[in-house]
C-alpha atoms as a PDB file:
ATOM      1  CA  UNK A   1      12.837  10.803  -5.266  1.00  0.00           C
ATOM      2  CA  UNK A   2      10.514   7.932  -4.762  1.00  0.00           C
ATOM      3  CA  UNK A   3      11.265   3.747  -4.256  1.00  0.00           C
ATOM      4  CA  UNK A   4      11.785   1.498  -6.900  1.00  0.00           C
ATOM      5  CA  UNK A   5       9.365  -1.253  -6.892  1.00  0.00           C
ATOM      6  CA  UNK A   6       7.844  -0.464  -3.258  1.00  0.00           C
ATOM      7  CA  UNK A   7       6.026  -2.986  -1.082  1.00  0.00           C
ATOM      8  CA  UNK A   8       3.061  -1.342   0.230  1.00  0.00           C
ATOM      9  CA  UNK A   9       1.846  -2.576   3.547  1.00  0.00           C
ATOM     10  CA  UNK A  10      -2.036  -3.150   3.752  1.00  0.00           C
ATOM     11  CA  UNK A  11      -4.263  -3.755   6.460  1.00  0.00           C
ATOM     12  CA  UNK A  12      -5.437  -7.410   6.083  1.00  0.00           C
ATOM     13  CA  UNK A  13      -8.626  -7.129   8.168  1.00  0.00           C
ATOM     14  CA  UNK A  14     -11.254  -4.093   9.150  1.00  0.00           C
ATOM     15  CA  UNK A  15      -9.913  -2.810  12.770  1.00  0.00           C
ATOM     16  CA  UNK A  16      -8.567  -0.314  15.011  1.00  0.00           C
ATOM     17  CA  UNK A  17      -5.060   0.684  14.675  1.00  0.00           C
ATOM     18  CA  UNK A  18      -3.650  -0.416  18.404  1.00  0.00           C
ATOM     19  CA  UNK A  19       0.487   0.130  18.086  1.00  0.00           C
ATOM     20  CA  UNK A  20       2.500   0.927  15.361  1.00  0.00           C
ATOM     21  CA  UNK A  21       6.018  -0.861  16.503  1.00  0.00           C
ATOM     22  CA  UNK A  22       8.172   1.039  14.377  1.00  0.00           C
ATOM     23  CA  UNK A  23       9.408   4.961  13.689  1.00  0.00           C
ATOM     24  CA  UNK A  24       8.932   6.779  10.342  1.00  0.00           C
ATOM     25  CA  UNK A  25      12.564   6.236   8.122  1.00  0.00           C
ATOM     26  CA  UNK A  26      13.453   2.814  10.222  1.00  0.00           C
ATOM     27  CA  UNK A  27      15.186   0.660   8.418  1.00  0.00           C
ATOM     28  CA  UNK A  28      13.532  -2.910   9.154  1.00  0.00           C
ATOM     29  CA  UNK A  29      14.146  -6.593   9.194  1.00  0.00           C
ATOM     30  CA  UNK A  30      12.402  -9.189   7.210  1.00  0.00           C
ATOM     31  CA  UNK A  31       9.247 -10.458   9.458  1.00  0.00           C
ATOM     32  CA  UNK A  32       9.972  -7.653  12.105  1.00  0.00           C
ATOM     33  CA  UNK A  33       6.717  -6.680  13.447  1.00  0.00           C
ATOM     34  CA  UNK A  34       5.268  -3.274  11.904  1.00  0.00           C
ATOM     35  CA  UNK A  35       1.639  -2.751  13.022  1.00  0.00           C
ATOM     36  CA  UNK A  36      -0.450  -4.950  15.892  1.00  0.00           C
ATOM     37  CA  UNK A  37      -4.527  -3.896  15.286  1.00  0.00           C
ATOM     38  CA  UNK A  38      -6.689  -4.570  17.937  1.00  0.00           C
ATOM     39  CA  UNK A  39      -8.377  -7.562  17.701  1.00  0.00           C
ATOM     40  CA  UNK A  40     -10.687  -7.825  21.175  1.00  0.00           C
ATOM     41  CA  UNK A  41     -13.872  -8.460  19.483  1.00  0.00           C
ATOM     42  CA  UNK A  42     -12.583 -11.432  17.609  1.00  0.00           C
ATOM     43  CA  UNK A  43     -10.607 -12.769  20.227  1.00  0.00           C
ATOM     44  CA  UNK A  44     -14.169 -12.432  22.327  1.00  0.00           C
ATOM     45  CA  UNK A  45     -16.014 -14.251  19.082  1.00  0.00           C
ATOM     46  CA  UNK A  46     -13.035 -17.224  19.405  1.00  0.00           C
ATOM     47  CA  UNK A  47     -13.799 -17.595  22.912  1.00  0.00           C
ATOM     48  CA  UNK A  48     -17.567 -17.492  22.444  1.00  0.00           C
ATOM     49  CA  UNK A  49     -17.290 -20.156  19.195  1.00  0.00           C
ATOM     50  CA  UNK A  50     -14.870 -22.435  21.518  1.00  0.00           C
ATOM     51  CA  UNK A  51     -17.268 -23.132  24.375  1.00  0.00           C
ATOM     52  CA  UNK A  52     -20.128 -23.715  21.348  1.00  0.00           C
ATOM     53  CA  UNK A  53     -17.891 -25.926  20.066  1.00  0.00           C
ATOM     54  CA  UNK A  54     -17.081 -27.880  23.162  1.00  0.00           C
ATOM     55  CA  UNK A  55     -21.049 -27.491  23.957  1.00  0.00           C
ATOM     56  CA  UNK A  56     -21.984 -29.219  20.093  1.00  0.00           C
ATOM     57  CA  UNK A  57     -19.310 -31.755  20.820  1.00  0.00           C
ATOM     58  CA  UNK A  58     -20.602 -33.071  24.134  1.00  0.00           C
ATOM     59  CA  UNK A  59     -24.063 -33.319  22.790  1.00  0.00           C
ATOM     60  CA  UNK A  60     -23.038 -35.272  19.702  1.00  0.00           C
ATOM     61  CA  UNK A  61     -21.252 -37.771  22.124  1.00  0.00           C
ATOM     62  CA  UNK A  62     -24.252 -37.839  24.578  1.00  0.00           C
ATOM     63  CA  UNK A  63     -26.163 -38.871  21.576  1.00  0.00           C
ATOM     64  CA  UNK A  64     -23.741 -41.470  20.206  1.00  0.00           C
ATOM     65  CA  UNK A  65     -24.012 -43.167  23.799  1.00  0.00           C
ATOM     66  CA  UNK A  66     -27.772 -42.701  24.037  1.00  0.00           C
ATOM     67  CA  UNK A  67     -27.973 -44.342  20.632  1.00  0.00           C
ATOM     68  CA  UNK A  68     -27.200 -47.714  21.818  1.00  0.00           C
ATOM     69  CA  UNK A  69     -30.879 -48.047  24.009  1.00  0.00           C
ATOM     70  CA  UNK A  70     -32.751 -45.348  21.842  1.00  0.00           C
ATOM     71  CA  UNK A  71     -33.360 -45.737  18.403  1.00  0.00           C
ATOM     72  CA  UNK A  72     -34.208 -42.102  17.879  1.00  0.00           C
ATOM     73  CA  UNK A  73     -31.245 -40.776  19.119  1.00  0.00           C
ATOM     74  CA  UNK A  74     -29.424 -42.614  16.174  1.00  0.00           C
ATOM     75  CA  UNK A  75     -31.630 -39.508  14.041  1.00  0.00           C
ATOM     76  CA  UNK A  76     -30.129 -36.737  15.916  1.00  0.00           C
ATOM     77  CA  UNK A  77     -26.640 -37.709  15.292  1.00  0.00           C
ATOM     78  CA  UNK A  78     -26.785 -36.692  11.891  1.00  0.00           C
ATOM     79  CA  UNK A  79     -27.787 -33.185  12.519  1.00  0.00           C
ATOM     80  CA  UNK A  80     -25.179 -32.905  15.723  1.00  0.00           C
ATOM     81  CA  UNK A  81     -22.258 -33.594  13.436  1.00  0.00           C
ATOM     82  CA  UNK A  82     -23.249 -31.342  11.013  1.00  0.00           C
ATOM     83  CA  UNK A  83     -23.268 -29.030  13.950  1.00  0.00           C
ATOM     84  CA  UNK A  84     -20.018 -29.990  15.498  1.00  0.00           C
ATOM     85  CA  UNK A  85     -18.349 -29.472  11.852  1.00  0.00           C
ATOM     86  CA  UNK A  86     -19.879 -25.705  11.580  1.00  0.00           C
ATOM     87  CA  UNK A  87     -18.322 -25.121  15.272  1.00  0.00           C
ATOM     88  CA  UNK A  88     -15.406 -26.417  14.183  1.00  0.00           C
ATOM     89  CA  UNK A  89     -15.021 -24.578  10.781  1.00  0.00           C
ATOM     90  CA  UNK A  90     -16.261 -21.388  12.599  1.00  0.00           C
ATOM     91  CA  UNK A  91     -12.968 -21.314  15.275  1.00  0.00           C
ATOM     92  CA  UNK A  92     -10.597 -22.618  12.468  1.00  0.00           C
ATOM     93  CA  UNK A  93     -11.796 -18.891  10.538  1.00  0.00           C
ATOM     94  CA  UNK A  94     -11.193 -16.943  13.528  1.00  0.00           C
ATOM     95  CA  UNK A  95      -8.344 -18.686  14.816  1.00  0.00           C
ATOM     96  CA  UNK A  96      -6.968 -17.703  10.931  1.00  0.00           C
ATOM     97  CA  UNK A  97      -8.104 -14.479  11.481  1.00  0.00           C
ATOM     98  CA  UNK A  98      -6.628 -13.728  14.849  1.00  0.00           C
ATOM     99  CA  UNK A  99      -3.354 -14.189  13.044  1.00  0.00           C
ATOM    100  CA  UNK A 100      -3.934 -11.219  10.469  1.00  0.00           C
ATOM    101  CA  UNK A 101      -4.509  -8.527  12.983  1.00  0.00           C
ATOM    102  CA  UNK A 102      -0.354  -8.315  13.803  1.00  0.00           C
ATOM    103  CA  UNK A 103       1.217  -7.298  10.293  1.00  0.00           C
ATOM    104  CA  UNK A 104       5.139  -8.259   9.676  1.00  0.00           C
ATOM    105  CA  UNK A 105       7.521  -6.636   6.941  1.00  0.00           C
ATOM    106  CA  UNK A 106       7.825  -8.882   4.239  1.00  0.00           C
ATOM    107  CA  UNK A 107      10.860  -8.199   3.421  1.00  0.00           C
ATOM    108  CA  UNK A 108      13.545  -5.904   4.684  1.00  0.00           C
ATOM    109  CA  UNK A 109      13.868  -2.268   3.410  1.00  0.00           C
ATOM    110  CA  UNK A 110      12.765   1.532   4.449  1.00  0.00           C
ATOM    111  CA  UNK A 111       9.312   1.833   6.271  1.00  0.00           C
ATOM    112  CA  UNK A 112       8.226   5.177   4.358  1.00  0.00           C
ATOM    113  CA  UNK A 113       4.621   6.972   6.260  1.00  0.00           C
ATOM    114  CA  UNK A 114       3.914   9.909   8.141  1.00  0.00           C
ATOM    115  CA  UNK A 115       3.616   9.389  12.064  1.00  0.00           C
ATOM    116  CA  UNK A 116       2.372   6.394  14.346  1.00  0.00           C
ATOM    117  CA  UNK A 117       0.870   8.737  16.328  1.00  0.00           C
ATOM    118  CA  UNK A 118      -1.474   9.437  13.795  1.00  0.00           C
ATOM    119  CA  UNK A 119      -2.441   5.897  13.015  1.00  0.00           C
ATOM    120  CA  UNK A 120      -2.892   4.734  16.358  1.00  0.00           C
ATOM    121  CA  UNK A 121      -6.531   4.488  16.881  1.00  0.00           C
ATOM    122  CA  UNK A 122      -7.572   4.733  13.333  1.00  0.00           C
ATOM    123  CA  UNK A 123      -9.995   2.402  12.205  1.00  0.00           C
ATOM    124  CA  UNK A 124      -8.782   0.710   8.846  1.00  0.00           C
ATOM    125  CA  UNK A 125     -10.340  -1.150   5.982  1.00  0.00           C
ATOM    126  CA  UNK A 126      -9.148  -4.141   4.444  1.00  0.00           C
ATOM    127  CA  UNK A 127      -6.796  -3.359   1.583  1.00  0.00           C
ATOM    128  CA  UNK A 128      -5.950   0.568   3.249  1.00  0.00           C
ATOM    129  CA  UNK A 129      -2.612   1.077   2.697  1.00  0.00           C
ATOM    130  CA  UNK A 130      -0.601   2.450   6.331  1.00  0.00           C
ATOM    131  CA  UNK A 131       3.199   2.240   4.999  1.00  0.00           C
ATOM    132  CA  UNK A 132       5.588   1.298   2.805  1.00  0.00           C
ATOM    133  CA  UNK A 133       8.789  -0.788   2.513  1.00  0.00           C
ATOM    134  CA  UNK A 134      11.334   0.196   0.511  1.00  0.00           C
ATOM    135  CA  UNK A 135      14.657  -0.827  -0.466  1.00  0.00           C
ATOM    136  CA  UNK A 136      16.899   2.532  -0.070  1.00  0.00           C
ATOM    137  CA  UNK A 137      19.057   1.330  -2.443  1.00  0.00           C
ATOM    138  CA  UNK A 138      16.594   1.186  -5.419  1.00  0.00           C
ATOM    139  CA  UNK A 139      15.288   4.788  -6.162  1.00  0.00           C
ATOM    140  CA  UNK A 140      13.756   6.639  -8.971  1.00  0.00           C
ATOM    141  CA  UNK A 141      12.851  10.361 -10.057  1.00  0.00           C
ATOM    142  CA  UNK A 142       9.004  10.727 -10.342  1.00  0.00           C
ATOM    143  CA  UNK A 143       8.647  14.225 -12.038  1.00  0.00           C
ATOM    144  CA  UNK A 144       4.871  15.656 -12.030  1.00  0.00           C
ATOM    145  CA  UNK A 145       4.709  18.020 -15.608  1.00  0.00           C
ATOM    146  CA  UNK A 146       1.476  20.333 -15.427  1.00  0.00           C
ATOM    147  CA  UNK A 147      -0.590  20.064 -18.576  1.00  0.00           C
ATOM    148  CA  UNK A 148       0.591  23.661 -19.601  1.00  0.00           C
ATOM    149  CA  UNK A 149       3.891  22.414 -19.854  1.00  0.00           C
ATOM    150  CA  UNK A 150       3.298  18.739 -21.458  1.00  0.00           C
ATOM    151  CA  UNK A 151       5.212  18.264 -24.628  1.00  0.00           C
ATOM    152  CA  UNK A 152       5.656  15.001 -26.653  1.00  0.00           C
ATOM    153  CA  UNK A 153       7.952  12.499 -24.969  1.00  0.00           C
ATOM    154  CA  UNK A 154       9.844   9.644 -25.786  1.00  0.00           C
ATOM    155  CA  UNK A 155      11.017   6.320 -23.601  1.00  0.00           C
ATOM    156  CA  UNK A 156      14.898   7.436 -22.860  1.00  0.00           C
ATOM    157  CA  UNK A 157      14.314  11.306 -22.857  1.00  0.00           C
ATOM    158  CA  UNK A 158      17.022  12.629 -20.955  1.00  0.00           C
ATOM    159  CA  UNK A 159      15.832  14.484 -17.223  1.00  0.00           C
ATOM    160  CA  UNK A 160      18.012  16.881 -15.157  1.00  0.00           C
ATOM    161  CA  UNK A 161      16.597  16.540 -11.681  1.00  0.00           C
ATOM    162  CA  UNK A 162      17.555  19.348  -9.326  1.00  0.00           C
ATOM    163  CA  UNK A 163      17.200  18.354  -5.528  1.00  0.00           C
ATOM    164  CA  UNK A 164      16.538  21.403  -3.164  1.00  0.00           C
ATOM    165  CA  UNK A 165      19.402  19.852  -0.845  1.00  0.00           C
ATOM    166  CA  UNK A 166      22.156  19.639  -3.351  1.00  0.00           C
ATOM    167  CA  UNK A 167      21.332  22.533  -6.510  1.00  0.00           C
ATOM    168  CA  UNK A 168      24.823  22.804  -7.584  1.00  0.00           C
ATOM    169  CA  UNK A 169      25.462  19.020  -8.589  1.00  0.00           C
ATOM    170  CA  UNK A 170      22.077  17.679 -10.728  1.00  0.00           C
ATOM    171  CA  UNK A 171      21.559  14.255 -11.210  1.00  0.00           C
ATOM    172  CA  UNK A 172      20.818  12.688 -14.940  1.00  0.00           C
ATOM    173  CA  UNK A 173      17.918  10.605 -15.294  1.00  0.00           C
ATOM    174  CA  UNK A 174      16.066   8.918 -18.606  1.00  0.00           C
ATOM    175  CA  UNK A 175      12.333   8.480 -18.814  1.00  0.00           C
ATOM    176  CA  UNK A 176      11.073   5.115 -18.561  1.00  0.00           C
ATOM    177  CA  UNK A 177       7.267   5.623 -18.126  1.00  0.00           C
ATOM    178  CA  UNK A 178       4.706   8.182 -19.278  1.00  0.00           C
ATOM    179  CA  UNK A 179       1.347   8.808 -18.204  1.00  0.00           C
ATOM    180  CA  UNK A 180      -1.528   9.071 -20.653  1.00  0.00           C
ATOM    181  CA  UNK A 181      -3.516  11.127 -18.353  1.00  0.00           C
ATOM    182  CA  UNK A 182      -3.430  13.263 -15.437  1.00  0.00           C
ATOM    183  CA  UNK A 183      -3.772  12.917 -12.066  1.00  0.00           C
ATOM    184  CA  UNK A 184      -4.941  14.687  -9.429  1.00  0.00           C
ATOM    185  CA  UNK A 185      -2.399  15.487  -6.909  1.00  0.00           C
ATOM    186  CA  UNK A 186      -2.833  16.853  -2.975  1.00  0.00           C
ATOM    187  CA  UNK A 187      -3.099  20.487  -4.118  1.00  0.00           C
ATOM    188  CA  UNK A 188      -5.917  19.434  -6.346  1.00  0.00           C
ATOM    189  CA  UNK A 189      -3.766  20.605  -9.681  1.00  0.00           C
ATOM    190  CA  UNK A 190      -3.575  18.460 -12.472  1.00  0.00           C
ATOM    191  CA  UNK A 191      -0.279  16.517 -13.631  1.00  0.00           C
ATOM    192  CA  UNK A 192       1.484  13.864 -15.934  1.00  0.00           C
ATOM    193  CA  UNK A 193       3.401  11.589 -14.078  1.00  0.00           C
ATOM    194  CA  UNK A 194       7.020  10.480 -15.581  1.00  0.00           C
ATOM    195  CA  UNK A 195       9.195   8.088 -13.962  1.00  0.00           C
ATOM    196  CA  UNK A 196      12.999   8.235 -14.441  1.00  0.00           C
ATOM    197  CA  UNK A 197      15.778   5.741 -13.936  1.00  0.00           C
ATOM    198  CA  UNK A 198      18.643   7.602 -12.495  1.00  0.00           C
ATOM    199  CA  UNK A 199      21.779   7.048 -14.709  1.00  0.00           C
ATOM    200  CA  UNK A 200      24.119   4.387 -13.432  1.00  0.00           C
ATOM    201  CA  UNK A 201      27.243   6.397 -11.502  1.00  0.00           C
ATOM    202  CA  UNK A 202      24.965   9.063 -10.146  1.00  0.00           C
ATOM    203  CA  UNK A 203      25.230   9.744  -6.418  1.00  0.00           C
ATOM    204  CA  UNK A 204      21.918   7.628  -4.451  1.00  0.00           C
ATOM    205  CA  UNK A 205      19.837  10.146  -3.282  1.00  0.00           C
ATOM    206  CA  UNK A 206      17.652   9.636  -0.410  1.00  0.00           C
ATOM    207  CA  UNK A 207      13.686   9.094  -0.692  1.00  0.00           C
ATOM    208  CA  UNK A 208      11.129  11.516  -0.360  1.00  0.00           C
ATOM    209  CA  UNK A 209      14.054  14.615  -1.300  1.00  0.00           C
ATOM    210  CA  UNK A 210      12.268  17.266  -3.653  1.00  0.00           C
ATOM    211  CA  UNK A 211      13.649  19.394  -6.256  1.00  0.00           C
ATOM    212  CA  UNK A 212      13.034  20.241  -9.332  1.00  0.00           C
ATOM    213  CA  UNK A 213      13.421  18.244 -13.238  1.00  0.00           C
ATOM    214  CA  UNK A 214      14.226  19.773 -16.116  1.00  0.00           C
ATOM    215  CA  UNK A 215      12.485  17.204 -19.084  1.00  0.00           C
ATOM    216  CA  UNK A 216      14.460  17.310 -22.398  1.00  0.00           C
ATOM    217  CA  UNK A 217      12.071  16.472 -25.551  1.00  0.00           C
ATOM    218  CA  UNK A 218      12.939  16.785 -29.427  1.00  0.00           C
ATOM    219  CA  UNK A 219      14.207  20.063 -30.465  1.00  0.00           C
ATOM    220  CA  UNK A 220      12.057  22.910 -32.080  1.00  0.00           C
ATOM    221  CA  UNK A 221      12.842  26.224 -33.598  1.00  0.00           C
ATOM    222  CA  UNK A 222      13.656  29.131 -31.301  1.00  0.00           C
ATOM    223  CA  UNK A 223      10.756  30.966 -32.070  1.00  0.00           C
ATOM    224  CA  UNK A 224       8.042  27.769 -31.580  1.00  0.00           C
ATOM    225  CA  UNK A 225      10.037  27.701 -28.406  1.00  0.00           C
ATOM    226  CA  UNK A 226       9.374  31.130 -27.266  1.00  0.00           C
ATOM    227  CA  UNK A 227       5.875  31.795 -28.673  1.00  0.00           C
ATOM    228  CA  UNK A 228       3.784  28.123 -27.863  1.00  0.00           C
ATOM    229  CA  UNK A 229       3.036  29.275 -24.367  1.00  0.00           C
ATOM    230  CA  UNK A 230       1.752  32.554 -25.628  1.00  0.00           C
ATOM    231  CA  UNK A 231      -0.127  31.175 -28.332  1.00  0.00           C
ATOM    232  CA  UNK A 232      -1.249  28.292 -26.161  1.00  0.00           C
ATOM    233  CA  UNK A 233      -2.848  31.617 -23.817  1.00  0.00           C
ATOM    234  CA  UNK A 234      -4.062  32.961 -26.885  1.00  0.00           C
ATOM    235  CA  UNK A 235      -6.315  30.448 -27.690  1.00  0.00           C
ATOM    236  CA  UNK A 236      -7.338  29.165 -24.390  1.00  0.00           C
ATOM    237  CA  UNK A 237      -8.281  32.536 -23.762  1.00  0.00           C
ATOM    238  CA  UNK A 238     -10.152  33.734 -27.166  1.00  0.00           C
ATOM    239  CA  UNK A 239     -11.153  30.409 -28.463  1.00  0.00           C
ATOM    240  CA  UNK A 240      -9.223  30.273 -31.683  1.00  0.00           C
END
């Protein structure tokens, strides 16, 4: 059982993973604060671009005042804006930037990862996904079909999805979305991914339950039905 239309949350800077405020399965509120990355050497870089800011500014106006008695001074004022601006542009960016190393939940919903633990202290790349917000209410079936078992499907197939924590009561599902091609999953096995809207009046299960789908497709004769896996072996194995 997996979220319907997610949110993932991405790192918006490269950094260290300092705290991660919140526990695996909280539910959170919109603009609660999720994940706080260190951000020491940028802070350090502000401080360092303020002083050369207030250093470029001072020499500007000592060149403004010196302009009045020296007529070459009026040259250098040119040059010590243009130098003042950079400063100036250069803490606006990392002021901006300071901002991005505390990540908020967009919206409120499920935060869906692992362990904090294992984050803190992780360095992260811009654009690395460290959790997801869901909204607990909006859930779909994602079944993964091996290739050995892929048959033609249509949009509104009917799915039986058995969850491991309630066999005796499936839940009915249609398809919605197909794969055209595999992908690789943890195990490194191959796998079509389907996605299935629950039917309305079905009981909500909870994210991340397992179980397993039963995938309805047009029907075929008994014996196609009993003999395409053996014939499929047949061939894969002889070449014919």
């Amino acid at each position: 059982i997996t979220p319907l239309r997610p949110i993932p949350i991405t790192s918006p800077v490269e950094g260290v993973v300092d705290t991660v405020n919140v526990q695996p399965n909280q539910i959170v509120k919109a603009d609660e604060l999720l994940v706080v990355l260190n951000d020491t050497t940028t802070r350090n870089r502000l401080e360092v671009s303020l002083k050369a800011l207030d250093i470029a500014r001072a020499d500007l106006q000592r060149a403004i005042n010196k302009s009045f008695t020296d007529e070459a001074s009026k040259g250098e004022i040119n040059v010590l804006d243009a130098r003042v601006r950079e400063k100036a542009a250069e803490v606006s960016y990392l002021t901006e930037l300071l901002d991005k190393y505390t990540i908020s939940a967009p919206q409120g919903g499920l935060a869906i990862f692992a362990d904090g633990d294992e984050w803190r202290g992780r360095p992260v790349q811009p654009g690395e996904k460290i959790m997801t917000i869901a909204d607990p209410s909006l859930v779909q079936a994602t079944v993964y079909l091996s290739p050995e078992d892929a048959v033609q499907l249509e949009i509104g197939a009917e799915v039986s999805v058995i969850l491991n924590v309630d066999p005796l009561n499936p839940l009915k599902a249609r398809i919605v979305q197909t794969s055209y091609e595999t992908v690789t999953l943890p195990d490194n096995s191959l796998a079509y991914v389907i996605k299935a809207e629950l039917d309305a009046g079905s009981a909500l299960p909870r994210i991340g339950h397992r179980g397993t789908a039963k995938v309805y497709a047009e029907k075929v004769s008994l014996g196609y039905y009993l003999m395409r896996k053996p014939i499929l072996f047949v061939r894969k194995t002889f070449g014919i």
